[in-house]
Protein backbone atom coordinates (compact mmCIF):
# COMPACT_ATOMS: atom_id res chain seq x y z
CA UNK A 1 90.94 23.38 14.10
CA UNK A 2 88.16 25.08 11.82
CA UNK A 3 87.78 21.78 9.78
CA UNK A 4 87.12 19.95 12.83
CA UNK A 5 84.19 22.04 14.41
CA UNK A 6 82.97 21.84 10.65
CA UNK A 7 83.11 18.26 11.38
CA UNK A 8 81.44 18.31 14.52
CA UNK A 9 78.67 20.42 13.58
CA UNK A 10 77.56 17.96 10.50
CA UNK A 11 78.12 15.17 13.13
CA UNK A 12 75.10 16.47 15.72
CA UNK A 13 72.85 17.83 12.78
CA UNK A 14 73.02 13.96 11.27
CA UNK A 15 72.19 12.48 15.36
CA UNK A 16 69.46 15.03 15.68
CA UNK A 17 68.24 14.07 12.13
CA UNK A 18 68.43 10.03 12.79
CA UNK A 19 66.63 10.81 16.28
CA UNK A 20 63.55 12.97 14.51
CA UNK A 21 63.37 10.13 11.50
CA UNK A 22 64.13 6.65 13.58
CA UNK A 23 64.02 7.38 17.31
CA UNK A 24 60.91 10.00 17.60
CA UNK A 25 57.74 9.55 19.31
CA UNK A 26 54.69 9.36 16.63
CA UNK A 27 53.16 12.27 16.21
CA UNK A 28 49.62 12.74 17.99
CA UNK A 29 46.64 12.61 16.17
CA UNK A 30 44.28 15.16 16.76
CA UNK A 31 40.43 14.06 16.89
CA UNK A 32 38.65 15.29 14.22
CA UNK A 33 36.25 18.29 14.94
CA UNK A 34 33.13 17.16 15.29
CA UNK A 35 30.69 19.30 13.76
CA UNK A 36 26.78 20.29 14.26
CA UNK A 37 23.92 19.52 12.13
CA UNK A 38 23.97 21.19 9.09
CA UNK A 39 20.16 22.32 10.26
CA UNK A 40 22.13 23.83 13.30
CA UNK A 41 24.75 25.72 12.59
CA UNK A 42 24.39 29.47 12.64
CA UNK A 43 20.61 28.77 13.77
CA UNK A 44 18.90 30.99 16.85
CA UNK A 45 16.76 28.65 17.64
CA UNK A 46 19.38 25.34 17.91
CA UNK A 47 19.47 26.19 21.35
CA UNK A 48 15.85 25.43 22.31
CA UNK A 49 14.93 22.31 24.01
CA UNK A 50 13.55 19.31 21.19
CA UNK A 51 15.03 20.72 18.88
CA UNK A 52 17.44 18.69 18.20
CA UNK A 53 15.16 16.01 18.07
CA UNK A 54 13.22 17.77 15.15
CA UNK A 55 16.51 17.85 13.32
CA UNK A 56 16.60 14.26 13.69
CA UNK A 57 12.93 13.49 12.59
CA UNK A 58 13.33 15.47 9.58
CA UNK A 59 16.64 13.18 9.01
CA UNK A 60 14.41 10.17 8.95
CA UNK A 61 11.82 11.74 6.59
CA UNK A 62 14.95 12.19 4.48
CA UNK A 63 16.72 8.92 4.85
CA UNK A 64 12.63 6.97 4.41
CA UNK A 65 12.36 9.25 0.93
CA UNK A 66 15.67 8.21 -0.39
CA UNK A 67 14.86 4.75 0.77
CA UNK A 68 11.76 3.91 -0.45
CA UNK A 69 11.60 6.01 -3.89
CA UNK A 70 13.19 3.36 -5.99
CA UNK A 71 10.61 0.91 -5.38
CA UNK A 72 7.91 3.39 -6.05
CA UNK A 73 6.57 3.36 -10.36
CA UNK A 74 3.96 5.10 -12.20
CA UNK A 75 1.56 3.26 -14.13
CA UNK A 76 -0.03 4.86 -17.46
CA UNK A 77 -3.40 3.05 -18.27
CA UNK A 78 -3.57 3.31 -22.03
CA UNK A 79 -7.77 2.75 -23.02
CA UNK A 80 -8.02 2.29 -26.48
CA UNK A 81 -11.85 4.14 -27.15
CA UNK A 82 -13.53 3.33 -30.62
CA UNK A 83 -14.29 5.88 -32.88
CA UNK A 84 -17.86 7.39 -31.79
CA UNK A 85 -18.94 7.91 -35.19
CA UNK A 86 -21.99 6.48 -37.13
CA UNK A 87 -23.94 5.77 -40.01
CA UNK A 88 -25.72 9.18 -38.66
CA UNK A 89 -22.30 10.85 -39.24
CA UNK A 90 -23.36 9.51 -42.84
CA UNK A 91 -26.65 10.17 -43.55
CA UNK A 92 -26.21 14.06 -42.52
CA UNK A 93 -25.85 16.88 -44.74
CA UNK A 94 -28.06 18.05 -47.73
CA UNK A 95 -28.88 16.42 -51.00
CA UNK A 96 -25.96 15.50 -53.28
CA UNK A 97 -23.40 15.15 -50.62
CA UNK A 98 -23.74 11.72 -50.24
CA UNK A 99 -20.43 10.87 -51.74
CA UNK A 100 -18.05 13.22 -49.92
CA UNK A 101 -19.96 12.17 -46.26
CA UNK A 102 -19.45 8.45 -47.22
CA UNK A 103 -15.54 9.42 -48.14
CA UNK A 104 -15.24 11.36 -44.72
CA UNK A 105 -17.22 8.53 -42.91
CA UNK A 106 -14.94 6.34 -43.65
CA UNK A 107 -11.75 8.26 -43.29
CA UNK A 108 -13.14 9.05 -39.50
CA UNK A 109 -14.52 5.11 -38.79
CA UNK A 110 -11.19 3.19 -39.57
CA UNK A 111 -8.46 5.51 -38.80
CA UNK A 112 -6.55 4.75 -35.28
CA UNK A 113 -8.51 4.66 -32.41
CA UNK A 114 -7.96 7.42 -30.03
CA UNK A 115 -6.07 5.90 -26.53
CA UNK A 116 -6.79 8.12 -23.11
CA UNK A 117 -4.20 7.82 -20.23
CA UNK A 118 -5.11 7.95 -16.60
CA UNK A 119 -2.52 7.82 -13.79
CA UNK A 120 -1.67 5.85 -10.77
CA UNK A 121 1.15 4.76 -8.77
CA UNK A 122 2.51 1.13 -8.15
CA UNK A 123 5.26 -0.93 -5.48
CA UNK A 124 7.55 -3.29 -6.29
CA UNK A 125 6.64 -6.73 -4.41
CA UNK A 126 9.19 -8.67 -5.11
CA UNK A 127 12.63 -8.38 -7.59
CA UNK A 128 11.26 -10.35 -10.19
CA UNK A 129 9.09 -7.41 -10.87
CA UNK A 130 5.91 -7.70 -9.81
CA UNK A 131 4.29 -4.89 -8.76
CA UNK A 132 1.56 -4.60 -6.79
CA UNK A 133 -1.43 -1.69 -7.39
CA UNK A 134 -5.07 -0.63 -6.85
CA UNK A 135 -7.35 -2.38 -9.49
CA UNK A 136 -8.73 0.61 -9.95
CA UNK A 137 -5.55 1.77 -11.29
CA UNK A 138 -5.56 -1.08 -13.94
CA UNK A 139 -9.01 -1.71 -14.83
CA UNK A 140 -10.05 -1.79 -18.60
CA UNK A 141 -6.30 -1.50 -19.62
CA UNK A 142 -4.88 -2.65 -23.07
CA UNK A 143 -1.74 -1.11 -22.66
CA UNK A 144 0.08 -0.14 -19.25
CA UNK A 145 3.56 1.11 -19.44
CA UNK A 146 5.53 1.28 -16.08
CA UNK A 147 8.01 3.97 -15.31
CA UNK A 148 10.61 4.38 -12.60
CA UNK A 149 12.09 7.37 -10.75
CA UNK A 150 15.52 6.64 -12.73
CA UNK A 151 13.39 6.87 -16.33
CA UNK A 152 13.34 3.28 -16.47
CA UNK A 153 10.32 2.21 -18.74
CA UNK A 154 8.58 -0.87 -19.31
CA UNK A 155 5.68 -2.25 -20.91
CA UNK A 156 3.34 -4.30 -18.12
CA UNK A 157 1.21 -7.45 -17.92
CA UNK A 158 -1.41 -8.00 -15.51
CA UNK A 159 -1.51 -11.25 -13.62
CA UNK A 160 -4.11 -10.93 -11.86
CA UNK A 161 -6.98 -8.55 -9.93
CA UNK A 162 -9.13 -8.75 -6.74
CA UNK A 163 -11.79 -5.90 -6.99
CA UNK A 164 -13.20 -6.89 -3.83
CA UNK A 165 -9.89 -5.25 -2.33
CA UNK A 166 -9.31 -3.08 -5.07
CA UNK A 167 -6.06 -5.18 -5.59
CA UNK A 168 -3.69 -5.97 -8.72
CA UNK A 169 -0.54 -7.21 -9.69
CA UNK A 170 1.26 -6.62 -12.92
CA UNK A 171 4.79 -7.59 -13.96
CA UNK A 172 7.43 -5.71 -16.02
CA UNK A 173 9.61 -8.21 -17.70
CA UNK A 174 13.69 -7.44 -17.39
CA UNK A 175 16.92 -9.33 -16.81
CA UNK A 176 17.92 -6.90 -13.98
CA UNK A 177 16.68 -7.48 -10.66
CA UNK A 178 14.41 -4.85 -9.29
CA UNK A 179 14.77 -3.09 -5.54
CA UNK A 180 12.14 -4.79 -3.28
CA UNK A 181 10.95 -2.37 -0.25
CA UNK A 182 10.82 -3.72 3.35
CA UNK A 183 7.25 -4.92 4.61
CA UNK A 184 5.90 -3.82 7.70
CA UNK A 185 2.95 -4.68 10.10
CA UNK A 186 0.17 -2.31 10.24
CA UNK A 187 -1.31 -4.08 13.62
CA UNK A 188 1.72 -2.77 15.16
CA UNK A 189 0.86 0.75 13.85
CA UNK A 190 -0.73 3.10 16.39
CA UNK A 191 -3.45 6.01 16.13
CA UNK A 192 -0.85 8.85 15.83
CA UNK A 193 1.93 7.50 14.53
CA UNK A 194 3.55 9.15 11.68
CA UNK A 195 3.44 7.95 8.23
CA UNK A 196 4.92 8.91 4.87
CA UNK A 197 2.98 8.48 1.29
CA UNK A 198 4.69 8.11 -1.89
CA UNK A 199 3.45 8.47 -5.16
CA UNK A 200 2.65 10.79 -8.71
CA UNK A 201 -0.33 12.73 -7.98
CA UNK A 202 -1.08 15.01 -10.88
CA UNK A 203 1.84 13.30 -12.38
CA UNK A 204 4.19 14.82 -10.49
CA UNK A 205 6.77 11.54 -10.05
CA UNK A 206 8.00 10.16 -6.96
CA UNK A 207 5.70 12.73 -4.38
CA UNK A 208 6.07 12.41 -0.43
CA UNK A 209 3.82 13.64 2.02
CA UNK A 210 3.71 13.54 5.68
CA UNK A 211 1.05 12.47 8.04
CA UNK A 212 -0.44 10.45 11.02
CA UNK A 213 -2.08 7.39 11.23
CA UNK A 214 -6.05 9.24 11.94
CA UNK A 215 -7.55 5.57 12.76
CA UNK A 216 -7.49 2.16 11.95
CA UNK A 217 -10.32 -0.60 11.19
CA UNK A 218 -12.25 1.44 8.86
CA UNK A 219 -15.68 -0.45 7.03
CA UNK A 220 -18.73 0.28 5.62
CA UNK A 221 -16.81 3.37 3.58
CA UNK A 222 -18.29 1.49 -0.02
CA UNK A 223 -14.48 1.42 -1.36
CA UNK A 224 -14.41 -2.48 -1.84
CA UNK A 225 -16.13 -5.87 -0.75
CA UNK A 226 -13.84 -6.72 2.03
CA UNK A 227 -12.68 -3.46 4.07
CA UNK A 228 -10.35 -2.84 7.27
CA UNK A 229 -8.35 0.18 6.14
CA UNK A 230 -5.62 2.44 7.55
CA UNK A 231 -7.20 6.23 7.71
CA UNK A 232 -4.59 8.41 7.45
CA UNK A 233 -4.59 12.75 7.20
CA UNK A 234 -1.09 12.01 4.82
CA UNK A 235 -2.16 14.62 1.40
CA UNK A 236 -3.02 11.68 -1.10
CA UNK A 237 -4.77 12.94 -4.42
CA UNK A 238 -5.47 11.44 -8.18
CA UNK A 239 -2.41 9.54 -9.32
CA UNK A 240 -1.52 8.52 -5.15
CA UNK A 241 -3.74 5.58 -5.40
CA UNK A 242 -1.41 2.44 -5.67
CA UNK A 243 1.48 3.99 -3.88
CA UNK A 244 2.88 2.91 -0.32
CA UNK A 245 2.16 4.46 2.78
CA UNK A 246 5.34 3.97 5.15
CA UNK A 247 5.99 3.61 9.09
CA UNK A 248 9.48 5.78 10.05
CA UNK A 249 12.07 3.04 9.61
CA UNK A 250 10.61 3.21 6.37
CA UNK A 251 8.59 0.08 6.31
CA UNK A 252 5.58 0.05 4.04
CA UNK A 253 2.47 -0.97 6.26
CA UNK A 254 0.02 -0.26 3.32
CA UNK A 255 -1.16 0.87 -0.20
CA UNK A 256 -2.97 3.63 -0.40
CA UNK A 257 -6.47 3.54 -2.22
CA UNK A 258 -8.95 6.45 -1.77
CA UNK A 259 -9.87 10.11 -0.48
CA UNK A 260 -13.23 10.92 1.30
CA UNK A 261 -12.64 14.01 -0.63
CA UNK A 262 -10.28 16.34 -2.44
CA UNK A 263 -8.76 18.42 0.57
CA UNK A 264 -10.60 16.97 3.17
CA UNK A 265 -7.40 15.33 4.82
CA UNK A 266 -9.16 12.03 5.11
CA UNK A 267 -7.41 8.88 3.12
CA UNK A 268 -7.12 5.41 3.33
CA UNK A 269 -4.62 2.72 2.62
CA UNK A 270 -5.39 -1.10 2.74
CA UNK A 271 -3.25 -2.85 5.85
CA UNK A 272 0.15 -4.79 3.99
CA UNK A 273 -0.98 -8.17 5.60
CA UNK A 274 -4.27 -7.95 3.29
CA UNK A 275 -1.47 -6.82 0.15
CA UNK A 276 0.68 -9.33 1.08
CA UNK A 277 -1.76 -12.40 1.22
CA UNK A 278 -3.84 -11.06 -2.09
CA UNK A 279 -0.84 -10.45 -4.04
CA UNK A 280 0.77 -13.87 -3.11
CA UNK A 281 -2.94 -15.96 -4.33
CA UNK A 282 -2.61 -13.43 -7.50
CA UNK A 283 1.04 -14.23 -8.33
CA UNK A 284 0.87 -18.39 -7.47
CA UNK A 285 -2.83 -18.79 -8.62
CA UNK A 286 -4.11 -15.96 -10.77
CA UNK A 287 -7.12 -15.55 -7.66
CA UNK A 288 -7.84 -15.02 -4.36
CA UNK A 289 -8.93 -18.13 -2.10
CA UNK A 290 -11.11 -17.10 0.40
CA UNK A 291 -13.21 -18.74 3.35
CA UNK A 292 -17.54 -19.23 3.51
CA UNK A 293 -19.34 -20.00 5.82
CA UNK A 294 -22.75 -19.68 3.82
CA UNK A 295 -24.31 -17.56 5.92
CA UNK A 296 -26.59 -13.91 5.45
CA UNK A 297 -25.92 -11.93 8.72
CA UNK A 298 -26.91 -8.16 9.94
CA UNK A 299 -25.80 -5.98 12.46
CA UNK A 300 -26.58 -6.39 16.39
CA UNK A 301 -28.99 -3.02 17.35
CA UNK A 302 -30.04 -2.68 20.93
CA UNK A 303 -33.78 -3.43 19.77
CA UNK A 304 -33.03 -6.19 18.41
CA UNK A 305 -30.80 -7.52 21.26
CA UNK A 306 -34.62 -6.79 23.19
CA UNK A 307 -36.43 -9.24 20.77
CA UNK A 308 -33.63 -11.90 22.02
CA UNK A 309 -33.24 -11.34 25.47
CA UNK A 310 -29.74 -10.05 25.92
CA UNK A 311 -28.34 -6.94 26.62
CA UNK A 312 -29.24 -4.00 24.62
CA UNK A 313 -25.65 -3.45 24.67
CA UNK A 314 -24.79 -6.75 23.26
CA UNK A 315 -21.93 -7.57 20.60
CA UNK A 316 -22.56 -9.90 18.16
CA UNK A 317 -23.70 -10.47 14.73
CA UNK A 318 -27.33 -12.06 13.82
CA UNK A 319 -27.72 -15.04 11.48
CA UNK A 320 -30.97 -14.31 8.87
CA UNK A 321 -30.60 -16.84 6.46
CA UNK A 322 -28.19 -19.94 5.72
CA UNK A 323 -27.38 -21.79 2.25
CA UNK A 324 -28.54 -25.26 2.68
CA UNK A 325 -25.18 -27.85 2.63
CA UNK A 326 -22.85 -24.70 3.34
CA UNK A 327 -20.44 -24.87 5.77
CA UNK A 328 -22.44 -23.42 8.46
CA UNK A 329 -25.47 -25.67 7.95
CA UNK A 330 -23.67 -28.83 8.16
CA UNK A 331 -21.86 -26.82 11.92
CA UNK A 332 -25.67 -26.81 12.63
CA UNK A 333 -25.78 -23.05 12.94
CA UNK A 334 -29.51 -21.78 12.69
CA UNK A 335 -31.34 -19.03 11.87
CA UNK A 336 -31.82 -16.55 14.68
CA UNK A 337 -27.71 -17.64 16.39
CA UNK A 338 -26.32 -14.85 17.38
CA UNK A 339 -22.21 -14.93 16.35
CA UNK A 340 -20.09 -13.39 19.29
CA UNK A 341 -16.82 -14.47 18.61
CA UNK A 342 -15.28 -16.19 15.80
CA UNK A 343 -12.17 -18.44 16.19
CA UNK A 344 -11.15 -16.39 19.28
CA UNK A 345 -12.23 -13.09 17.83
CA UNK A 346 -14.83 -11.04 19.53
CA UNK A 347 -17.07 -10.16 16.72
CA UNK A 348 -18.82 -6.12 16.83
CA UNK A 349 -20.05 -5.90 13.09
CA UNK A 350 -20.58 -8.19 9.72
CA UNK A 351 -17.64 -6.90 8.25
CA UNK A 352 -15.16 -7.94 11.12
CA UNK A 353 -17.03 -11.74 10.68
CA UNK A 354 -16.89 -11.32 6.47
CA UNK A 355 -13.08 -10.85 7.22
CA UNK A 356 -12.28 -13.16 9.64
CA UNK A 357 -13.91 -16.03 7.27
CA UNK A 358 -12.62 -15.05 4.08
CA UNK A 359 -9.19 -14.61 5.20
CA UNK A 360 -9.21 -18.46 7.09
CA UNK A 361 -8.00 -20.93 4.51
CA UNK A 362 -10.10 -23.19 2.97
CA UNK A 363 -10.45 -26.69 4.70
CA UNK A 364 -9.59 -25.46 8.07
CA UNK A 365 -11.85 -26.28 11.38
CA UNK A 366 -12.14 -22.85 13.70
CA UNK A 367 -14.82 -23.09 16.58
CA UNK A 368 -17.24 -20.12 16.78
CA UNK A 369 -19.18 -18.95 19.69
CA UNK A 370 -22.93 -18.16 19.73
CA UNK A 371 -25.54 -17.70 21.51
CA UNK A 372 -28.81 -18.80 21.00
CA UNK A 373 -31.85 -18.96 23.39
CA UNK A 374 -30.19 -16.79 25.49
CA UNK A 375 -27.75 -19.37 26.14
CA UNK A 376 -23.92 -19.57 25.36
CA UNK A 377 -22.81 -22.41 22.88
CA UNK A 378 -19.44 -23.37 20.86
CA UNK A 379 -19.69 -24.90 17.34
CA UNK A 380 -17.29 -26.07 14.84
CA UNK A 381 -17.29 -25.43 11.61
CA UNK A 382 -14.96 -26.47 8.43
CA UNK A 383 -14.27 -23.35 6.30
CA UNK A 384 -15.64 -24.07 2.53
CA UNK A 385 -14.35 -21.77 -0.49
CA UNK A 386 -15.69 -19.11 -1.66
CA UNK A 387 -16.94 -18.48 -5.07
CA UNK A 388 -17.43 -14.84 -6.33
């Protein structure tokens, strides 16, 4: 009797075990906890209203940083400066000395040359490695060596330079393929909007700073030839110039170029449609085509708009002098036409017209409005090159 309620046990602990192994229910799975923002947890002020969506625009300056920085170099300009000594160095010293100035002369003449380095920051434009910089940033250089954020170094070559946009374009020469940034559009940038620069000021590699966009359409600030820049209070100093400026998806919508002043909170970066089209001309040509018209023009004042008859308050740009067989003679503009609008394009000041007609390609027919006698006319005019 004993050995059979043995038996029986054994028998229901082997159906309960077959049950729990074969016959059983899967077991619920829990949902993970989902926890806070780091920036949140344990914080007495998480509670307050936007503040979440602080935590989340701090994110993006995070996730831009990490995103743009490998595209972002440092360029050393290497000068090589000849010796400033001279037969003066040799003719010095009293009588009998001759000999040991000559033998120091000429130790101090043909020895090395001394090199001195200046500092500037550069984007990759495309992953064959060109990179794209101020001119500024490159001028006079015999020797430019490129660095990365991962210590990556490479000797450059410039292909080409526009200092009437304070552009250039080197190339580093590698088998691997280098990280290309995403473009954006500045004209899609508004006054306020904030902005991120990247760059080595001082040196210091791979730099971000935070900003706004402080205006757009900047001229007559004596930085280059052809102007329309992106103002900006983002903290760019010596070594910035050649870095991007970026949008918050981390887009770069320009290159930044120049402070009004150390401090001052006033910069400027030149709009990534003018880096895009100068760099491409640099990189397929070795220049920069550009449209002429072949005319000299000034600024519209009110007294002037008097002497012609319009409104004081008139827009427009006034033709003083025109190259004979340019463009806009054969158009039959004259002296005195008063330039309103330019292939659609209201014009307010020479620079927006110097613009306009030097970024139209060459060979291209655009119709541009006048007026002239007081009277409203529409000429068209074939866009020549221009020659610097």
């Amino acid at each position: 009797m004993k050995k059979f309620i043995v038996f029986g046990v054994w028998i229901v602990l082997i159906c309960v075990t077959l049950y729990w192994v074969v016959g059983a229910p899967p077991a619920k799975v829990e949902k993970p906890l989902e926890l806070p923002l780091a920036s949140t947890v344990n914080n007495p002020y998480s509670h307050l209203e936007g503040y979440e969506t602080l935590v989340r625009l701090q994110h993006a300056f995070v996730t831009n940083a990490r995103k743009i920085k490998p595209a972002v170099v440092s360029i050393n300009n290497l000068t090589e400066i000849s010796n400033p000594h001279s037969q003066r160095d040799l003719m010095s010293g009293e009588p009998g000395t001759w000999f040991s100035n000559f033998r120091y002369w000429l130790k101090r003449t043909f020895r090395k040359r001394y090199q001195m380095e200046s500092l500037g920051s550069g984007l990759i434009f495309d992953e064959a490695g060109y990179i794209v910089t101020n001119y500024h940033v490159v001028e006079k250089a015999n020797r430019l060596l490129v660095k990365f954020l991962d210590n990556r170094e490479y000797t450059a070559q410039v292909v080409g330079v526009d200092p009437k946009t304070d552009l250039a374009v080197v190339k580093v020469f590698s088998l691997s393929r280098f990280q290309k940034p995403e473009f954006g559009s500045s004209s899609k940038i508004e006054v306020g909007d904030w902005v991120m620069a990247i760059g080595n000021p001082y040196g210091l590699t791979g730099t971000i700073t935070v900003g706004v966009v402080s205006g757009k359409g900047r001229i007559d600030l004596g930085i280059a030839t052809f102007e329309n820049f992106l103002q900006t209070d983002t903290s760019i100093n010596p070594g910035n110039s050649g870095g991007p400026l970026i949008d918050m998806q981390g887009r770069v919508i320009g290159i930044n170029t120049a402070i009004a002043e150390l401090g001052s909170g006033v910069g400027f970066a030149i709009p990534m449609e003018t880096v895009e089209k100068v760099a491409r001309d640099l990189i397929e040509n070795g220049e920069v085509e550009r449209g002429w018209l072949g005319i000299g023009i000034q600024h519209m004042t009110p007294d002037m708009a008097e002497s012609f008859r319009v409104p004081r308050d008139q827009n427009g740009v006034v033709v003083n002098s025109i190259d004979e067989g340019a463009p806009a003679d054969k158009a039959g503009l004259r002296q005195g036409d008063i330039i309103i609008a330019y292939d659609g394009k209201d014009i307010a000041h020479p620079q927006h017209l110097q613009n306009y007609v030097a970024d139209t390609k060459v060979g291209e027919t655009v119709k541009i409005k006048i007026l002239r006698d007081g009277l409203e006319q529409t000429l068209e005019v074939k866009i020549g090159k221009y020659f610097s």
